[in-house]
PDB file of N, CA and C in Angstrom:
ATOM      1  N   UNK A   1      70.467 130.015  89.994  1.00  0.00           N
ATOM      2  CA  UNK A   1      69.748 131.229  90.296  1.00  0.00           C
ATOM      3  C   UNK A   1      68.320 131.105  89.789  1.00  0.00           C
ATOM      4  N   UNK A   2      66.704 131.869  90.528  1.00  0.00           N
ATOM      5  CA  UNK A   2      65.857 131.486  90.420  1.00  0.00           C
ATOM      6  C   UNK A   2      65.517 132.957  90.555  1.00  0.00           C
ATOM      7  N   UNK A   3      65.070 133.833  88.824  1.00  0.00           N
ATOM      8  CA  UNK A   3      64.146 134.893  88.921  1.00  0.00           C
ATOM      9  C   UNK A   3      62.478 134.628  89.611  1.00  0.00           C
ATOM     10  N   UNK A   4      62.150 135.445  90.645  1.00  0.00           N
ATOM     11  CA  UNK A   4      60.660 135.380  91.027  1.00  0.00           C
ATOM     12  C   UNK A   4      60.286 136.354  91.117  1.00  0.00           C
ATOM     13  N   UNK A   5      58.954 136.942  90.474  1.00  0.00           N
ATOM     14  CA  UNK A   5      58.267 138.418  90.883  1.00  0.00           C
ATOM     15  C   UNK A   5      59.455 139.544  90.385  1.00  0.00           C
ATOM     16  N   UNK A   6      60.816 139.138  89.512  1.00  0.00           N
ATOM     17  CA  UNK A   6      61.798 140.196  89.391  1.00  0.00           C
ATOM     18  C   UNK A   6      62.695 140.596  90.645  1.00  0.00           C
ATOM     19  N   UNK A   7      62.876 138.904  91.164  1.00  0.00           N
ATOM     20  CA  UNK A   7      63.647 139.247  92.369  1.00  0.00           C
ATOM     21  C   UNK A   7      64.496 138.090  92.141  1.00  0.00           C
ATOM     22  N   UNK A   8      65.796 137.800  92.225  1.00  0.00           N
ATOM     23  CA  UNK A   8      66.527 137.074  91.988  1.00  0.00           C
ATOM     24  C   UNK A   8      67.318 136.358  92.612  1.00  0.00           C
ATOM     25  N   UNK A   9      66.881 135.065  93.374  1.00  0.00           N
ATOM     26  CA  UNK A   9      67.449 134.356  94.468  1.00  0.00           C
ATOM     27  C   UNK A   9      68.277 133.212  94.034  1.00  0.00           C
ATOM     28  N   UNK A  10      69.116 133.215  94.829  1.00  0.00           N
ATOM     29  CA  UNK A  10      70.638 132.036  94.265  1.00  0.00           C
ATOM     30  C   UNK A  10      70.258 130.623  95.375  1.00  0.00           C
ATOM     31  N   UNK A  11      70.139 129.907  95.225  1.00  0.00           N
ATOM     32  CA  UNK A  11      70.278 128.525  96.253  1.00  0.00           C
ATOM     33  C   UNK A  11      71.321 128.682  96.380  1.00  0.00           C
ATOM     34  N   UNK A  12      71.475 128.510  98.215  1.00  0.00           N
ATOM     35  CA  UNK A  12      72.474 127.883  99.043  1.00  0.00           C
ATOM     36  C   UNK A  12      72.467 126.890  99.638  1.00  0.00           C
ATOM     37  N   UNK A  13      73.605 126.327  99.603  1.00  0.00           N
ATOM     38  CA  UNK A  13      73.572 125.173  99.707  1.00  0.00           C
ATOM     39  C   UNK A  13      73.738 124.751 100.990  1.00  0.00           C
ATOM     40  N   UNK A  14      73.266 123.821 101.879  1.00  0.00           N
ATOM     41  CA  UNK A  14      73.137 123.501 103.127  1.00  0.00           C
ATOM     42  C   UNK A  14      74.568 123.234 103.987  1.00  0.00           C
ATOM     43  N   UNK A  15      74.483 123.839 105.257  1.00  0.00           N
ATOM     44  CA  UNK A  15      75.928 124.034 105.763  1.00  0.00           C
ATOM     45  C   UNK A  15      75.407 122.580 106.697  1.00  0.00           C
ATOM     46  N   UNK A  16      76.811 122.224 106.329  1.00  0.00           N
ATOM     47  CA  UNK A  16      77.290 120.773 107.107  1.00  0.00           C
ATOM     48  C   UNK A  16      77.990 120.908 108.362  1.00  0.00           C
ATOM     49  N   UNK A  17      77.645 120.285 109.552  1.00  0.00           N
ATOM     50  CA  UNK A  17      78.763 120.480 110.889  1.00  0.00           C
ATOM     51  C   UNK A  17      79.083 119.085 110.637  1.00  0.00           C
ATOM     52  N   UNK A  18      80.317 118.622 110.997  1.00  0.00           N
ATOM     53  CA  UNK A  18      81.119 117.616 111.850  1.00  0.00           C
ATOM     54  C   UNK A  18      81.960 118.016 112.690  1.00  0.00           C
ATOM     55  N   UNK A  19      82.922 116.818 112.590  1.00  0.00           N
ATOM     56  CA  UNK A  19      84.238 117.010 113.586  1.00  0.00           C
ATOM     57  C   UNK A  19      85.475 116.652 113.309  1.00  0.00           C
ATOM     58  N   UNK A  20      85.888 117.940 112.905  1.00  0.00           N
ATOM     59  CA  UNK A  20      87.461 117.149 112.679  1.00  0.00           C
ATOM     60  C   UNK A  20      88.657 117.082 113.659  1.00  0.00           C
ATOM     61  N   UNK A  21      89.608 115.975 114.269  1.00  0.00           N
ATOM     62  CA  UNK A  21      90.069 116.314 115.051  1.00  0.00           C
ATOM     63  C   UNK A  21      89.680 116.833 116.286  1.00  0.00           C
ATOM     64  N   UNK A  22      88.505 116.569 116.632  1.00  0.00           N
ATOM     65  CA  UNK A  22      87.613 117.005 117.519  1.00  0.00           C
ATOM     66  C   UNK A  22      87.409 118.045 118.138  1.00  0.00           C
ATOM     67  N   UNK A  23      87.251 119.336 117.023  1.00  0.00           N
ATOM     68  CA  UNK A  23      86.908 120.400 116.968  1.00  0.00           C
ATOM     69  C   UNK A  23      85.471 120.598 115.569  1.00  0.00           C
ATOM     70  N   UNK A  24      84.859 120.912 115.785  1.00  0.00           N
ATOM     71  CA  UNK A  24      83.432 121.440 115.206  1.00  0.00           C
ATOM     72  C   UNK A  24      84.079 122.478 114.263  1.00  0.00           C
ATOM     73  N   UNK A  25      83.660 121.584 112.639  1.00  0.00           N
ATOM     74  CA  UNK A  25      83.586 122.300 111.528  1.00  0.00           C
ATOM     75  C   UNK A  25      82.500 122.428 111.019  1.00  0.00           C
ATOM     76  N   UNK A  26      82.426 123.466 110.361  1.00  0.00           N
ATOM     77  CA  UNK A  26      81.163 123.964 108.873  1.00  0.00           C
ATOM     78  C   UNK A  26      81.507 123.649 108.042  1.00  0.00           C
ATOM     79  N   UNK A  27      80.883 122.836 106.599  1.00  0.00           N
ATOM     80  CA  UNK A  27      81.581 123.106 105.385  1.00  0.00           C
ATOM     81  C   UNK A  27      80.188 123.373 104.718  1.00  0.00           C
ATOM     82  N   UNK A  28      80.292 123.257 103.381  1.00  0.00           N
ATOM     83  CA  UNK A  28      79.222 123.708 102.870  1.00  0.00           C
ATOM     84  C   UNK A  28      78.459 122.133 102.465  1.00  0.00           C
ATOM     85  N   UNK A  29      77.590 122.049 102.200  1.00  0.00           N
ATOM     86  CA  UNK A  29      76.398 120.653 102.425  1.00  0.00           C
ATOM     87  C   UNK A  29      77.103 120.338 100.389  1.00  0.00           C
ATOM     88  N   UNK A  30      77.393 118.750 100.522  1.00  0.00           N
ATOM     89  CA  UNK A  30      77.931 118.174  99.157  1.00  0.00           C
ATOM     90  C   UNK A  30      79.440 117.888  98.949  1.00  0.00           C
ATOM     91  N   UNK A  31      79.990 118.655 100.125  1.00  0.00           N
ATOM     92  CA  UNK A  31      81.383 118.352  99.795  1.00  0.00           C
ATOM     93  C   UNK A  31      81.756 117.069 100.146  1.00  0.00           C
ATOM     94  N   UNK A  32      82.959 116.728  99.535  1.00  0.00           N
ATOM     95  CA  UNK A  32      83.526 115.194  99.236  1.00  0.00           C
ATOM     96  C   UNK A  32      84.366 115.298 100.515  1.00  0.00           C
ATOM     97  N   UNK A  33      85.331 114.147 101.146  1.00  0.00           N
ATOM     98  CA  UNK A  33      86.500 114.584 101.820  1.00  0.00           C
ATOM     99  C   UNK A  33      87.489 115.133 101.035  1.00  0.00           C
ATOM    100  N   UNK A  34      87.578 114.609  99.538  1.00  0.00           N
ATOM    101  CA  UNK A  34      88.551 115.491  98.794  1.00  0.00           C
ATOM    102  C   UNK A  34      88.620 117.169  98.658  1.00  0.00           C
ATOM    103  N   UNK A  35      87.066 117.564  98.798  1.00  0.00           N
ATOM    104  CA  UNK A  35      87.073 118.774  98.891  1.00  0.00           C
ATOM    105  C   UNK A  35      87.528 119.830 100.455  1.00  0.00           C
ATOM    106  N   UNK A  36      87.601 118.875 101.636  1.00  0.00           N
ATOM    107  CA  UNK A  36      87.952 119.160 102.902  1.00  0.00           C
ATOM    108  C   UNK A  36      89.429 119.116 102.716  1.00  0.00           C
ATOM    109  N   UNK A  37      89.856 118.316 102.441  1.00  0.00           N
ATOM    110  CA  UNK A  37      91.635 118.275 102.444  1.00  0.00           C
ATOM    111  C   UNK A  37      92.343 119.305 101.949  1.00  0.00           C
ATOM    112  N   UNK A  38      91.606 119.417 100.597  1.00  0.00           N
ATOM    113  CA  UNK A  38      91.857 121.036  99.598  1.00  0.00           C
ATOM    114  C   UNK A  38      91.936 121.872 100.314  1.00  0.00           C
ATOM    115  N   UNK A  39      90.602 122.163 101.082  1.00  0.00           N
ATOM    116  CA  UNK A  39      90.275 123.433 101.719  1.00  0.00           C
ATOM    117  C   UNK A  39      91.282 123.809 102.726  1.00  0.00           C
ATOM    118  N   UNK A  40      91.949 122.273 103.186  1.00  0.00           N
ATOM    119  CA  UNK A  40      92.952 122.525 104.494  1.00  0.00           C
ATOM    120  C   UNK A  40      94.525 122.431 104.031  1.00  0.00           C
ATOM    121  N   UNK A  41      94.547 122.488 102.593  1.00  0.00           N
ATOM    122  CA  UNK A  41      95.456 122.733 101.967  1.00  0.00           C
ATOM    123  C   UNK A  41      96.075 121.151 102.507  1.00  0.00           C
ATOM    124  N   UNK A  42      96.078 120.048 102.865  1.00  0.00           N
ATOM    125  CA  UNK A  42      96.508 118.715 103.157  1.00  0.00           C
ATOM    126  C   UNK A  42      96.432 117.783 101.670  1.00  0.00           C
ATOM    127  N   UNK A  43      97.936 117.025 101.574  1.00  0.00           N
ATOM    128  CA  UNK A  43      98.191 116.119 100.258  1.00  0.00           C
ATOM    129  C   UNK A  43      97.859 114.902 100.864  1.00  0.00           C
ATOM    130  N   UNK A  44      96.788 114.614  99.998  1.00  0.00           N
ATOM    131  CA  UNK A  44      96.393 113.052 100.317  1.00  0.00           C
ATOM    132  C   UNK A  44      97.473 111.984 100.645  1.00  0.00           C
ATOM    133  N   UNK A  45      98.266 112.418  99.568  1.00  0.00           N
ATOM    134  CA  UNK A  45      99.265 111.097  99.912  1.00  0.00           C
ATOM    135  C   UNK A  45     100.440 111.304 101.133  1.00  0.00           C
ATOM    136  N   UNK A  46      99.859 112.386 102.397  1.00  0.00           N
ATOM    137  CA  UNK A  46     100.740 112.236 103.071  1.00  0.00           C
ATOM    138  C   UNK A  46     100.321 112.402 104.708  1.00  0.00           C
ATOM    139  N   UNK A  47      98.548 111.369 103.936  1.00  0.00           N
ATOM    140  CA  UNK A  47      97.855 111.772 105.585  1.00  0.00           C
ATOM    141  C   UNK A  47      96.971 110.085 105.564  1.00  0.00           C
ATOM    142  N   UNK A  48      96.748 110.330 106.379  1.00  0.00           N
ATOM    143  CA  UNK A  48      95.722 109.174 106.981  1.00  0.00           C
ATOM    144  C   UNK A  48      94.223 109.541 107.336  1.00  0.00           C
ATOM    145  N   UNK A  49      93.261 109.277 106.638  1.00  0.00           N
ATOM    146  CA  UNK A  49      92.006 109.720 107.412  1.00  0.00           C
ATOM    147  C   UNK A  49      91.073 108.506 107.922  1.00  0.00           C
ATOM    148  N   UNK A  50      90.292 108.692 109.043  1.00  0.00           N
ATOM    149  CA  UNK A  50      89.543 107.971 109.903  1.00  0.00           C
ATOM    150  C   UNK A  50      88.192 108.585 110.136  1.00  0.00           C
ATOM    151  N   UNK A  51      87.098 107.928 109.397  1.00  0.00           N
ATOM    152  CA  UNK A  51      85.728 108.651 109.666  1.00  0.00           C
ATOM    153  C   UNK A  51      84.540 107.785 110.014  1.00  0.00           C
ATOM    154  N   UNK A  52      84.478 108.085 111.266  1.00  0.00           N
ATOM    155  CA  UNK A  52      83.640 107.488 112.148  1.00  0.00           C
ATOM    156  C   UNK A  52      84.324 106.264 112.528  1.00  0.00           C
ATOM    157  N   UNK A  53      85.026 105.999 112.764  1.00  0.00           N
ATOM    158  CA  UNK A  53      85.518 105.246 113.589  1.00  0.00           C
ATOM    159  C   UNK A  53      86.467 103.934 112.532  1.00  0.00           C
ATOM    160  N   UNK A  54      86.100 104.232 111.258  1.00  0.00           N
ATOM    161  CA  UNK A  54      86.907 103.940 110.009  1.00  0.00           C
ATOM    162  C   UNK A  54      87.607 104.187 108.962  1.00  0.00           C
ATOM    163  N   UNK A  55      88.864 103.903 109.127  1.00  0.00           N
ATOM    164  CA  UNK A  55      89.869 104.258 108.387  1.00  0.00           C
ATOM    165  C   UNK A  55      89.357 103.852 106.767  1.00  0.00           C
ATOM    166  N   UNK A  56      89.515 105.531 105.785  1.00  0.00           N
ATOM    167  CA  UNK A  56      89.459 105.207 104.873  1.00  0.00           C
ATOM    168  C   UNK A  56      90.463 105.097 103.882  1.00  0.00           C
ATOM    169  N   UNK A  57      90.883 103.808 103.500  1.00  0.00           N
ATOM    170  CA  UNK A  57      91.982 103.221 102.940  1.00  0.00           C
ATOM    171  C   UNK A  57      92.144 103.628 101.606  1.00  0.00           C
ATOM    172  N   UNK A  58      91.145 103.409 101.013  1.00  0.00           N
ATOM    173  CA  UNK A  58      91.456 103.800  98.871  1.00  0.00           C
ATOM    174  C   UNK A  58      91.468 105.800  98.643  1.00  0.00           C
ATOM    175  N   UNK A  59      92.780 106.026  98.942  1.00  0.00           N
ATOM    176  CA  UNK A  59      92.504 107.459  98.209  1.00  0.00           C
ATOM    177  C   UNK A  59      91.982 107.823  97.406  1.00  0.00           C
ATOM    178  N   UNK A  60      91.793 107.207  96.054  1.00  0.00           N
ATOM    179  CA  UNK A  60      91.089 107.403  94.740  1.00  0.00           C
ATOM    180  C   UNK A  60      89.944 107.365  95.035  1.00  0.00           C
ATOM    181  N   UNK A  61      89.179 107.221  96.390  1.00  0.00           N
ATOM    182  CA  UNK A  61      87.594 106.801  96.609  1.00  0.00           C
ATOM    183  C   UNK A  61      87.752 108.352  97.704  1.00  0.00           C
ATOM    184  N   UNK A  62      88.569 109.274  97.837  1.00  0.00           N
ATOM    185  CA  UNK A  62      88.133 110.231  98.485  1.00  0.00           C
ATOM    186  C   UNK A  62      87.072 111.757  98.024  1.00  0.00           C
ATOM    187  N   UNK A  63      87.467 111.718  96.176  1.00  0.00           N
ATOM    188  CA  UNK A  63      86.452 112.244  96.066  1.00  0.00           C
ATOM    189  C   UNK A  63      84.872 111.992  95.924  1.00  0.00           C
ATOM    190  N   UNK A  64      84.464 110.939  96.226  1.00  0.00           N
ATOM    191  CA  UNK A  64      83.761 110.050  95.958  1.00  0.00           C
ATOM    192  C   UNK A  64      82.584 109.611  97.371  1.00  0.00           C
ATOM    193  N   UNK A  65      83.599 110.184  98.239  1.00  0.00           N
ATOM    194  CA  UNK A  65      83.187 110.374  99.902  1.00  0.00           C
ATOM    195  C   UNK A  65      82.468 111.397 100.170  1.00  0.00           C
ATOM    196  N   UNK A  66      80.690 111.807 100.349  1.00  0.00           N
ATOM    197  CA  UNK A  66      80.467 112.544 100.835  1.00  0.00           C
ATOM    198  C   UNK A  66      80.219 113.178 102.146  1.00  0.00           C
ATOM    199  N   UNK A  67      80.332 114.169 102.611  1.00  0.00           N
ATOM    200  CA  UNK A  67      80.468 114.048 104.386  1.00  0.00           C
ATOM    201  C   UNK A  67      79.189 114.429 104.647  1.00  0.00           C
ATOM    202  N   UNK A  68      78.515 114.214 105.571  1.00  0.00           N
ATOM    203  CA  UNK A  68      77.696 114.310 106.237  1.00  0.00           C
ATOM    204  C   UNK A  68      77.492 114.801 107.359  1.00  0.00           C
ATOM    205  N   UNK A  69      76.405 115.551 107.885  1.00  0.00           N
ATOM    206  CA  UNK A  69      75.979 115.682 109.205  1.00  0.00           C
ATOM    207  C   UNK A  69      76.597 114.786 110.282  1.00  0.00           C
ATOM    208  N   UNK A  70      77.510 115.403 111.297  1.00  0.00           N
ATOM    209  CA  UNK A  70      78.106 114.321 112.225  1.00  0.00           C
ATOM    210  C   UNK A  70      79.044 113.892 112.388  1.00  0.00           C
ATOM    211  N   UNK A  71      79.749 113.584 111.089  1.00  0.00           N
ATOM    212  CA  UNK A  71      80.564 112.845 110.603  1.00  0.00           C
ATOM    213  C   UNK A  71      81.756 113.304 111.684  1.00  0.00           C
ATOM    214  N   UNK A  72      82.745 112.341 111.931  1.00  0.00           N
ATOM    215  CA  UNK A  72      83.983 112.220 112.683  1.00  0.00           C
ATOM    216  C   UNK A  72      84.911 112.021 112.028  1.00  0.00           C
ATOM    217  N   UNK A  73      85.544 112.947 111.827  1.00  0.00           N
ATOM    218  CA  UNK A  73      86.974 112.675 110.978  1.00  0.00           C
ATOM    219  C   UNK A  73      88.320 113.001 112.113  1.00  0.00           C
ATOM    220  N   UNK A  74      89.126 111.697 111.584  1.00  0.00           N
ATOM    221  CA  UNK A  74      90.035 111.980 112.414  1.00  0.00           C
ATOM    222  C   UNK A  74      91.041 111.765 111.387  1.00  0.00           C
ATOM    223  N   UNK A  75      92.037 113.061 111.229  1.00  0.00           N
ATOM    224  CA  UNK A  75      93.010 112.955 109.929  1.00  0.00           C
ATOM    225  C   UNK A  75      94.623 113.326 110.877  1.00  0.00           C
ATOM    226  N   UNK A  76      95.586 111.892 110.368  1.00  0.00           N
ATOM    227  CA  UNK A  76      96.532 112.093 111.251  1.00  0.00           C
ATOM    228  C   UNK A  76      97.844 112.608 109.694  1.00  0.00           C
ATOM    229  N   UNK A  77      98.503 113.293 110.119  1.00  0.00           N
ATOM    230  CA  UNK A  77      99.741 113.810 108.973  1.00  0.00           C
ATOM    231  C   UNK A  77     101.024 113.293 109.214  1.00  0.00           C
ATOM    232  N   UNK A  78     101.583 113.060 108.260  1.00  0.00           N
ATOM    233  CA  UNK A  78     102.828 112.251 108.362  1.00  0.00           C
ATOM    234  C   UNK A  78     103.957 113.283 107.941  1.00  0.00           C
ATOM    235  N   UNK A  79     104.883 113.180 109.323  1.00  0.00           N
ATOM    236  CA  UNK A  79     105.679 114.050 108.870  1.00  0.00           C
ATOM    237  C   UNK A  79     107.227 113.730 108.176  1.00  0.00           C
ATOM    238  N   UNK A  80     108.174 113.777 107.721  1.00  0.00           N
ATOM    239  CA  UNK A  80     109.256 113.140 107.788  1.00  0.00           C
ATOM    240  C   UNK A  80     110.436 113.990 108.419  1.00  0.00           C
ATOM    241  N   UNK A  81     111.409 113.124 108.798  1.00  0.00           N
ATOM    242  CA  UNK A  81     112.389 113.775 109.436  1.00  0.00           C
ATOM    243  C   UNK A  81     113.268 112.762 109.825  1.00  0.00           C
ATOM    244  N   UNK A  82     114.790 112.958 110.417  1.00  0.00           N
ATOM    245  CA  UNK A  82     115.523 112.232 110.964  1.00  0.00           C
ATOM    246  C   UNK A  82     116.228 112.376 111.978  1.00  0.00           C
TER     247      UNK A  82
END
């Protein structure tokens, strides 16, 4: 937050579009993919994600992933059953 003149403005933070599943998302500008999965309530260890045209393999490197403008995510879920 930034007092000016006795007026008190908060930075926001820049809204991000991509694509997930190839539908057009917003998130907020900084988030990780770890923070997208959260948001979609999805357990890492029971999905597959693909961004931009590459599968990202090391889960432990998902918070670590920031998304970007553009970005193509393609996240497939594993279901079980018999």
């Amino acid at each position: 937050m930034t007092e000016s003149g006795g007026i008190v403005t908060e930075a926001v933070a820049e809204e991000v579009v991509l694509a997930v599943n190839g539908a057009e998302r917003r998130i907020p500008g900084g988030w990780s993919l770890a923070d997208l999965l959260a948001s979609l309530e999805l357990d890492p260890r029971t999905i597959v994600v693909e961004r931009n045209g590459i599968i990202v393999r090391d889960r432990s490197s998902f918070a670590s992933v920031e998304l970007v403008a553009d970005d193509s995510l393609e996240i497939v879920h594993f279901v079980g059953g018999g």
